[in-house]
N, C-alpha and C. Protein backbone atom coordinates (compact mmCIF):
# COMPACT_ATOMS: atom_id res chain seq x y z
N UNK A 1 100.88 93.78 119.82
CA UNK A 1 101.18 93.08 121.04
C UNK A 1 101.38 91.62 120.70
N UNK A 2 102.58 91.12 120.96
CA UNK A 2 102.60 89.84 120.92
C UNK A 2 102.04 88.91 121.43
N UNK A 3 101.69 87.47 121.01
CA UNK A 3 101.10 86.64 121.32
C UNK A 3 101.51 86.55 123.00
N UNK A 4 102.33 86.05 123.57
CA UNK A 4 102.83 85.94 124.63
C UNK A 4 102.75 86.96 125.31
N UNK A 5 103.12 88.02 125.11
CA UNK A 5 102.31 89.30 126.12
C UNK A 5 100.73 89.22 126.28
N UNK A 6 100.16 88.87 125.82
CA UNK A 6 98.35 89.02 125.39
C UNK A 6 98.01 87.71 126.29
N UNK A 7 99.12 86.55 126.57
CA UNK A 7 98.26 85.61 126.94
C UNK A 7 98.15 85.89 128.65
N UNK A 8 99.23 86.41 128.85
CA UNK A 8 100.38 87.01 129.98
C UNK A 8 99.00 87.81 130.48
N UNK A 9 98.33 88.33 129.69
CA UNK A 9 97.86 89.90 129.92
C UNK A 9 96.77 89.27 130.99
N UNK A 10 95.94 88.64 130.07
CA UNK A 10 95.11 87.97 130.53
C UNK A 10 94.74 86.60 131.70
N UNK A 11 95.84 86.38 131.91
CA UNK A 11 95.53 85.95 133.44
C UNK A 11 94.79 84.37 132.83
N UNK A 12 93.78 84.04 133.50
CA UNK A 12 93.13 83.36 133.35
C UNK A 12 92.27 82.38 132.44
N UNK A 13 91.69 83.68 131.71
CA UNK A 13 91.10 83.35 130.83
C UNK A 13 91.98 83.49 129.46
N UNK A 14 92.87 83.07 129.02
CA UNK A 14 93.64 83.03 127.65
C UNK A 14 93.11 82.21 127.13
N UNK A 15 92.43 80.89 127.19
CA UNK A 15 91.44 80.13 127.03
C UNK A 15 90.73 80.68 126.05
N UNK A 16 89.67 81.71 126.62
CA UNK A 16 88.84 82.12 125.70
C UNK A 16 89.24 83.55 124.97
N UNK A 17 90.76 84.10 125.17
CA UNK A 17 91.54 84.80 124.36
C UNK A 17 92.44 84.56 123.28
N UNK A 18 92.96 83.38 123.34
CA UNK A 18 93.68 82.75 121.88
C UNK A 18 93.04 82.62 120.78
N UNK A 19 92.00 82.45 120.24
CA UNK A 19 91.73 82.61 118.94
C UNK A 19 91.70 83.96 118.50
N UNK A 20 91.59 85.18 119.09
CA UNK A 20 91.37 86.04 118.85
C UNK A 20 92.65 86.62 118.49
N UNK A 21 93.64 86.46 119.61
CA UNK A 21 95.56 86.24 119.12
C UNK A 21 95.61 85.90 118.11
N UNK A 22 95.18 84.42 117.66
CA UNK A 22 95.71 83.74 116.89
C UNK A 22 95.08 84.53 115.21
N UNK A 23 94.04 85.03 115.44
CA UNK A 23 93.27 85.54 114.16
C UNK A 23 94.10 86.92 114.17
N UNK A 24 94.40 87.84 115.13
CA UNK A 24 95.31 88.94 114.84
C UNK A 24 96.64 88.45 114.17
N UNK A 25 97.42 87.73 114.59
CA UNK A 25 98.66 86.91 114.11
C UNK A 25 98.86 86.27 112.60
N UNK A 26 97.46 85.87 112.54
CA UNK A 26 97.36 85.58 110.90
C UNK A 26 97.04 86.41 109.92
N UNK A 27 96.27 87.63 110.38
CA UNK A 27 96.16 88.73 109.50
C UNK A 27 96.90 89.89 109.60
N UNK A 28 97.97 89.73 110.36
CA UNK A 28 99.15 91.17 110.45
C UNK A 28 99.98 91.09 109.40
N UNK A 29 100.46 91.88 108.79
CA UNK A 29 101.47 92.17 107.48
C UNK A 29 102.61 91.67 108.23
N UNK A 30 103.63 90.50 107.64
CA UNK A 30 104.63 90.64 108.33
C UNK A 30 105.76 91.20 107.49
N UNK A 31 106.82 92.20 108.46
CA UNK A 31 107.54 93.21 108.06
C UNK A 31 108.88 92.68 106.88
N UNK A 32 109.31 91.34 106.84
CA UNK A 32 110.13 90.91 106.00
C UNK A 32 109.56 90.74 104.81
N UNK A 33 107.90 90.52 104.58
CA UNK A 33 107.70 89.40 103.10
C UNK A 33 106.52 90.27 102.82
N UNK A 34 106.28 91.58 103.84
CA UNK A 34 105.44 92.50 103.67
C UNK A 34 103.71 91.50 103.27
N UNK A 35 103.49 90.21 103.89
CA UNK A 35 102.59 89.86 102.90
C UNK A 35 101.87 88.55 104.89
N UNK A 36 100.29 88.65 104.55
CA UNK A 36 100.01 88.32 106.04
C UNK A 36 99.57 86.77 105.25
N UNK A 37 99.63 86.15 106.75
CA UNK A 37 99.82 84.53 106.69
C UNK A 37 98.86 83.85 106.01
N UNK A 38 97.91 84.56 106.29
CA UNK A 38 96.68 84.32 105.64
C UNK A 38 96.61 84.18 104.39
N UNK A 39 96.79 85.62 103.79
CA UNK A 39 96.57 85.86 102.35
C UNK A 39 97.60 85.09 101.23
N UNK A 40 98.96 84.46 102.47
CA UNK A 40 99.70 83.32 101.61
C UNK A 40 99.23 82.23 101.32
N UNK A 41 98.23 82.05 102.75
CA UNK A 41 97.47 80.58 102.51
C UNK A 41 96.31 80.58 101.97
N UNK A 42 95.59 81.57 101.84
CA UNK A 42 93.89 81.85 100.80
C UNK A 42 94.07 82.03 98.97
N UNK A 43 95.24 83.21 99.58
CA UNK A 43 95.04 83.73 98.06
C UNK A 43 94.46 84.89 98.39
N UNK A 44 93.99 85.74 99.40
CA UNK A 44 93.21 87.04 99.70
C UNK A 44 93.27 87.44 101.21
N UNK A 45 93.04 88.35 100.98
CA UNK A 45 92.95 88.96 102.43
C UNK A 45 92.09 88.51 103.28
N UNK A 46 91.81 88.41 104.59
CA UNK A 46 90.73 88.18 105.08
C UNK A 46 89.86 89.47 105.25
N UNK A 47 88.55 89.02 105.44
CA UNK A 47 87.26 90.28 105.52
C UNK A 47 87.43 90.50 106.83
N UNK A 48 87.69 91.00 107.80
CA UNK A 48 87.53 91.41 109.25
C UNK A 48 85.91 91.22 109.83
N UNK A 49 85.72 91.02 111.29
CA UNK A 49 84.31 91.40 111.22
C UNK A 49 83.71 92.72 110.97
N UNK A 50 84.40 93.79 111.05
CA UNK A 50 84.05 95.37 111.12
C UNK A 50 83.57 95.10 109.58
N UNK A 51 84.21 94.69 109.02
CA UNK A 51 83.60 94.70 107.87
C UNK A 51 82.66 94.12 107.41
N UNK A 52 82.42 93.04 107.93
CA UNK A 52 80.88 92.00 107.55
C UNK A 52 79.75 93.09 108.10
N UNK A 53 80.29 93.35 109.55
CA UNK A 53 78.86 94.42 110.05
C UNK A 53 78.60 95.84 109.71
N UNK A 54 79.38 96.45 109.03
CA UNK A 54 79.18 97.80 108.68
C UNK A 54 79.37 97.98 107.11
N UNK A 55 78.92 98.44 106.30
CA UNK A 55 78.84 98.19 104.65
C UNK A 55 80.11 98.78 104.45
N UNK A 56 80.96 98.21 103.53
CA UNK A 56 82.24 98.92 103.47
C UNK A 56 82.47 99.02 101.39
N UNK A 57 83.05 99.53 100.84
CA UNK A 57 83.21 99.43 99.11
C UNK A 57 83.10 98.19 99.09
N UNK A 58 84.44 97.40 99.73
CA UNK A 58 84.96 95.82 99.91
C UNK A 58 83.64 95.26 99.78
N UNK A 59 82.91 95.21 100.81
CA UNK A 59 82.11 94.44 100.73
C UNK A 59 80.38 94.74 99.88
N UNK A 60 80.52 95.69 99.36
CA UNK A 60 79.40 96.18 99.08
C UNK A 60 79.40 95.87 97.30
N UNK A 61 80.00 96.07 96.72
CA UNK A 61 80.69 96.49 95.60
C UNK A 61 81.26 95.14 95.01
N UNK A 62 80.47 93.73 95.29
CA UNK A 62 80.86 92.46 94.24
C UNK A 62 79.76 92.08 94.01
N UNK A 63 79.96 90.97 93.08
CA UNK A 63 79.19 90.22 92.02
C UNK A 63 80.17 89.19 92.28
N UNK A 64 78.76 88.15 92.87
CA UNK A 64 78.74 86.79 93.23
C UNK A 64 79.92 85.99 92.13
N UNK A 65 79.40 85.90 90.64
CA UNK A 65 80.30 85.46 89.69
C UNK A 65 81.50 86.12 89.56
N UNK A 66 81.44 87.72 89.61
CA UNK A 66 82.83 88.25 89.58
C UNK A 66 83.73 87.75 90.30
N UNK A 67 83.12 87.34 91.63
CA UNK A 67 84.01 87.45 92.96
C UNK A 67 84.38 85.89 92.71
N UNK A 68 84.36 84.78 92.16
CA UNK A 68 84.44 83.40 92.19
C UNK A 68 85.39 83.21 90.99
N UNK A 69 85.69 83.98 89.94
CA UNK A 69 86.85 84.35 89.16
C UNK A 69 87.66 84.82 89.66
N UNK A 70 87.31 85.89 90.55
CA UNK A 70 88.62 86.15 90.82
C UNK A 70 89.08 85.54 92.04
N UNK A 71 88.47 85.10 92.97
CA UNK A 71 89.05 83.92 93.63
C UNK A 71 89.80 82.74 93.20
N UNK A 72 88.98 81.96 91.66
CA UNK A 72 89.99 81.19 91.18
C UNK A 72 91.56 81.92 90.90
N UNK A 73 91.37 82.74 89.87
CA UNK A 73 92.61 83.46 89.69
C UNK A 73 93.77 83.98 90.89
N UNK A 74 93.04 84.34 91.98
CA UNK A 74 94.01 84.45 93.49
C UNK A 74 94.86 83.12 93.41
N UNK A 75 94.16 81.93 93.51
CA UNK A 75 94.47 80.48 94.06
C UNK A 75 95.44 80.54 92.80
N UNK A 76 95.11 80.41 91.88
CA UNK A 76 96.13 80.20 90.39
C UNK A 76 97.41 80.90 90.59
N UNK A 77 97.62 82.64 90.88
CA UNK A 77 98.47 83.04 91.06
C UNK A 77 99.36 82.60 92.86
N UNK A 78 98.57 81.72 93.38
CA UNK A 78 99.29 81.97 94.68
C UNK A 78 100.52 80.92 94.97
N UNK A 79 100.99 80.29 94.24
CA UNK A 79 102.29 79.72 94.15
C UNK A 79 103.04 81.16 94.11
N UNK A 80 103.05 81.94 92.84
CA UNK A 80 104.27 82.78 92.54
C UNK A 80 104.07 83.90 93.60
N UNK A 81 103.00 84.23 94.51
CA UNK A 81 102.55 85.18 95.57
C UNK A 81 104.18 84.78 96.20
N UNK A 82 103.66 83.77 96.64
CA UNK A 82 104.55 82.71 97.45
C UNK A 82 105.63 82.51 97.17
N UNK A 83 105.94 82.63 96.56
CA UNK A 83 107.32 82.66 95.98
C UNK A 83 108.53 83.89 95.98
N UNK A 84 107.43 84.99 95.75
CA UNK A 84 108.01 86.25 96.02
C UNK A 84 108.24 86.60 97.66
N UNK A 85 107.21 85.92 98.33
CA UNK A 85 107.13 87.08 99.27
C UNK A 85 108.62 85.91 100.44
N UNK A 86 108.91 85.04 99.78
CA UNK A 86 110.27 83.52 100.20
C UNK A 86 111.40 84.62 99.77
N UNK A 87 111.43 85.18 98.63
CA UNK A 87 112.19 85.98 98.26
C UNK A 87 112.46 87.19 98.90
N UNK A 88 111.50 88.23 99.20
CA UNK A 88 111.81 88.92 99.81
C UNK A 88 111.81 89.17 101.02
N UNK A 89 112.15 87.64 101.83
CA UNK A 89 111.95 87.49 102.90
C UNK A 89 113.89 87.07 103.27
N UNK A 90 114.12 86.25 102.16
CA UNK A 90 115.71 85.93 102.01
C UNK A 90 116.39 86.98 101.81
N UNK A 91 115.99 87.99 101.04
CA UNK A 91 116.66 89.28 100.76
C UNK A 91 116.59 89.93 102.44
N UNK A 92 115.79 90.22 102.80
CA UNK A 92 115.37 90.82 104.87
C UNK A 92 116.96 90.09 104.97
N UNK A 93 116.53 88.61 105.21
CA UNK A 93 117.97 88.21 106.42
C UNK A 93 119.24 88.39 105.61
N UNK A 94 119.70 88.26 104.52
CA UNK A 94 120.81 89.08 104.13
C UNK A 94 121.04 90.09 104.59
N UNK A 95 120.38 90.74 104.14
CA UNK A 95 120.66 92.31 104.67
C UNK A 95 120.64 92.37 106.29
N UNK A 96 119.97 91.94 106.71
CA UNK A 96 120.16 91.78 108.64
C UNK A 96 121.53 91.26 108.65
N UNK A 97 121.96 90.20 108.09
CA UNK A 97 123.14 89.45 108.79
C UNK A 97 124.06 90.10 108.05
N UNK A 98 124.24 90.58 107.01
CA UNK A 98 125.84 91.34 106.66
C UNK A 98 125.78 92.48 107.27
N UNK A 99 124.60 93.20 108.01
CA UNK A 99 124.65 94.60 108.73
C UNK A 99 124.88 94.35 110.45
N UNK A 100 124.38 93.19 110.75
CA UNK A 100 124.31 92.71 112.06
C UNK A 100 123.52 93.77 112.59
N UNK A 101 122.89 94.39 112.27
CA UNK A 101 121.94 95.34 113.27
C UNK A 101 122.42 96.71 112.90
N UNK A 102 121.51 97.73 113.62
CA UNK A 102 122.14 98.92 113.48
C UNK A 102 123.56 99.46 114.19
N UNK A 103 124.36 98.24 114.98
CA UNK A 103 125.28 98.73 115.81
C UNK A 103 126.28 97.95 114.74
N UNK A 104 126.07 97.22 114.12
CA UNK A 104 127.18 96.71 113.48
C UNK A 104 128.07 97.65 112.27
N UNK A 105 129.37 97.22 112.10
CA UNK A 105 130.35 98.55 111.06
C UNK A 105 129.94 99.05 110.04
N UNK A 106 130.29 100.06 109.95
CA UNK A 106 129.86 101.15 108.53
C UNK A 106 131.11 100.83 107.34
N UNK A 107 131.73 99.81 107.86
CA UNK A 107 132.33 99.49 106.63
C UNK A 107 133.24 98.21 106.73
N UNK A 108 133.74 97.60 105.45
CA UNK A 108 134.22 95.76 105.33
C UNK A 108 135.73 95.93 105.11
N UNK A 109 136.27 97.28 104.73
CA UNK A 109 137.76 96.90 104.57
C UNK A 109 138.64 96.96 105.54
N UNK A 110 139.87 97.04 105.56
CA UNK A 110 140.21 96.89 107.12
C UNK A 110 141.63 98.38 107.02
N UNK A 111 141.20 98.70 108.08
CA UNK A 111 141.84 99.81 108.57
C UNK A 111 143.11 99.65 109.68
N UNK A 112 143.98 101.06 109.97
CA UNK A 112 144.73 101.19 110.67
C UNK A 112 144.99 102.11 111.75
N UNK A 113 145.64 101.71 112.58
CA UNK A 113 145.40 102.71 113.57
C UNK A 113 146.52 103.94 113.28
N UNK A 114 146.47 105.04 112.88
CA UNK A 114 147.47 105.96 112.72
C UNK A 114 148.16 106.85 113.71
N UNK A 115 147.59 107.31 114.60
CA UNK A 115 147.57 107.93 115.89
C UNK A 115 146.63 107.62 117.61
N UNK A 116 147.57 107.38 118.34
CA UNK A 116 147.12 106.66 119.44
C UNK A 116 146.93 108.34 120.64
N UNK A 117 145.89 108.76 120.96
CA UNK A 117 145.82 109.37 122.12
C UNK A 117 146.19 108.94 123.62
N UNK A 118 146.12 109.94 124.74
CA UNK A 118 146.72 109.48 126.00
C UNK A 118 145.66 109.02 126.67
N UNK A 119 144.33 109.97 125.98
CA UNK A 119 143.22 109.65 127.03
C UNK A 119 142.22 108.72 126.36
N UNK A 120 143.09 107.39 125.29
CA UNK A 120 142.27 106.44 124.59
C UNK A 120 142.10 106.46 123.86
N UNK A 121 141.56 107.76 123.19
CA UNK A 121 141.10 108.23 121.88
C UNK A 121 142.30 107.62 120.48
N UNK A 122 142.02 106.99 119.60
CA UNK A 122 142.63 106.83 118.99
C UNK A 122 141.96 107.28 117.42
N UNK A 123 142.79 107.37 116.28
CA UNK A 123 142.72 108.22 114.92
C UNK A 123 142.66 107.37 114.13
N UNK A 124 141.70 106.94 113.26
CA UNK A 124 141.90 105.69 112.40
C UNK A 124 142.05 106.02 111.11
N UNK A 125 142.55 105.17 110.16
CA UNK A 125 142.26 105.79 108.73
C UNK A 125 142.36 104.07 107.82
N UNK A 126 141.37 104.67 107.02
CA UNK A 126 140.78 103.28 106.45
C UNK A 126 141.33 103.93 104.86
């Protein structure tokens, strides 16, 4: 649900509903760069609360020192994170704009009309 529907939803109190938007919005995968806003700007995923309150592998399953290596190493690699996910985000709108959508042509060369019907229908050949 989009931000603007959610604030919509809520009437009144969006006030004390926007951070909660705003924390869904930063941790959703987005569909061009496959990669959430967050984890461009940390270096990691965020922990959810479900997960702080209920024991999960994630959270059960580190070592204090392990986990502070590999946090440096996130931060180290997160230029080229970043870099990729710019990339495959430029690759998305290419491909959107030479397709124009799913209604746009199934093909770039240019064709002719060969036969004209009475009732419109016309015969093309490319």
């Amino acid at each position: 649900m989009g931000i603007k529907t959610r604030m919509y939803r809520e009437g009144g109190s969006w006030v004390e509903e926007l951070p909660n938007v705003l924390w869904a919005h930063k941790t959703m995968p987005r569909t061009r760069n496959e990669e959430t806003p967050f984890s461009l700007t940390y270096g990691i995923e965020a922990v959810i609360l479900t997960e702080i309150g209920m024991p999960t592998h994630r959270t059960t399953q580190r070592d204090k020192e392990e986990n502070k290596v590999e946090l440096r190493l996130n931060l180290n690699l997160l230029e080229e994170r970043q870099e990729v996910a710019a990339i495959r985000e430029a690759r998305c709108n290419d491909r959107w704009k030479k397709s124009i959508g799913k209604l746009g042509p199934k093909w770039e060369r240019p064709y002719k009309v060969i036969e004209a019907y009475g009732t419109g229908a016309v015969s093309l050949k490319m």
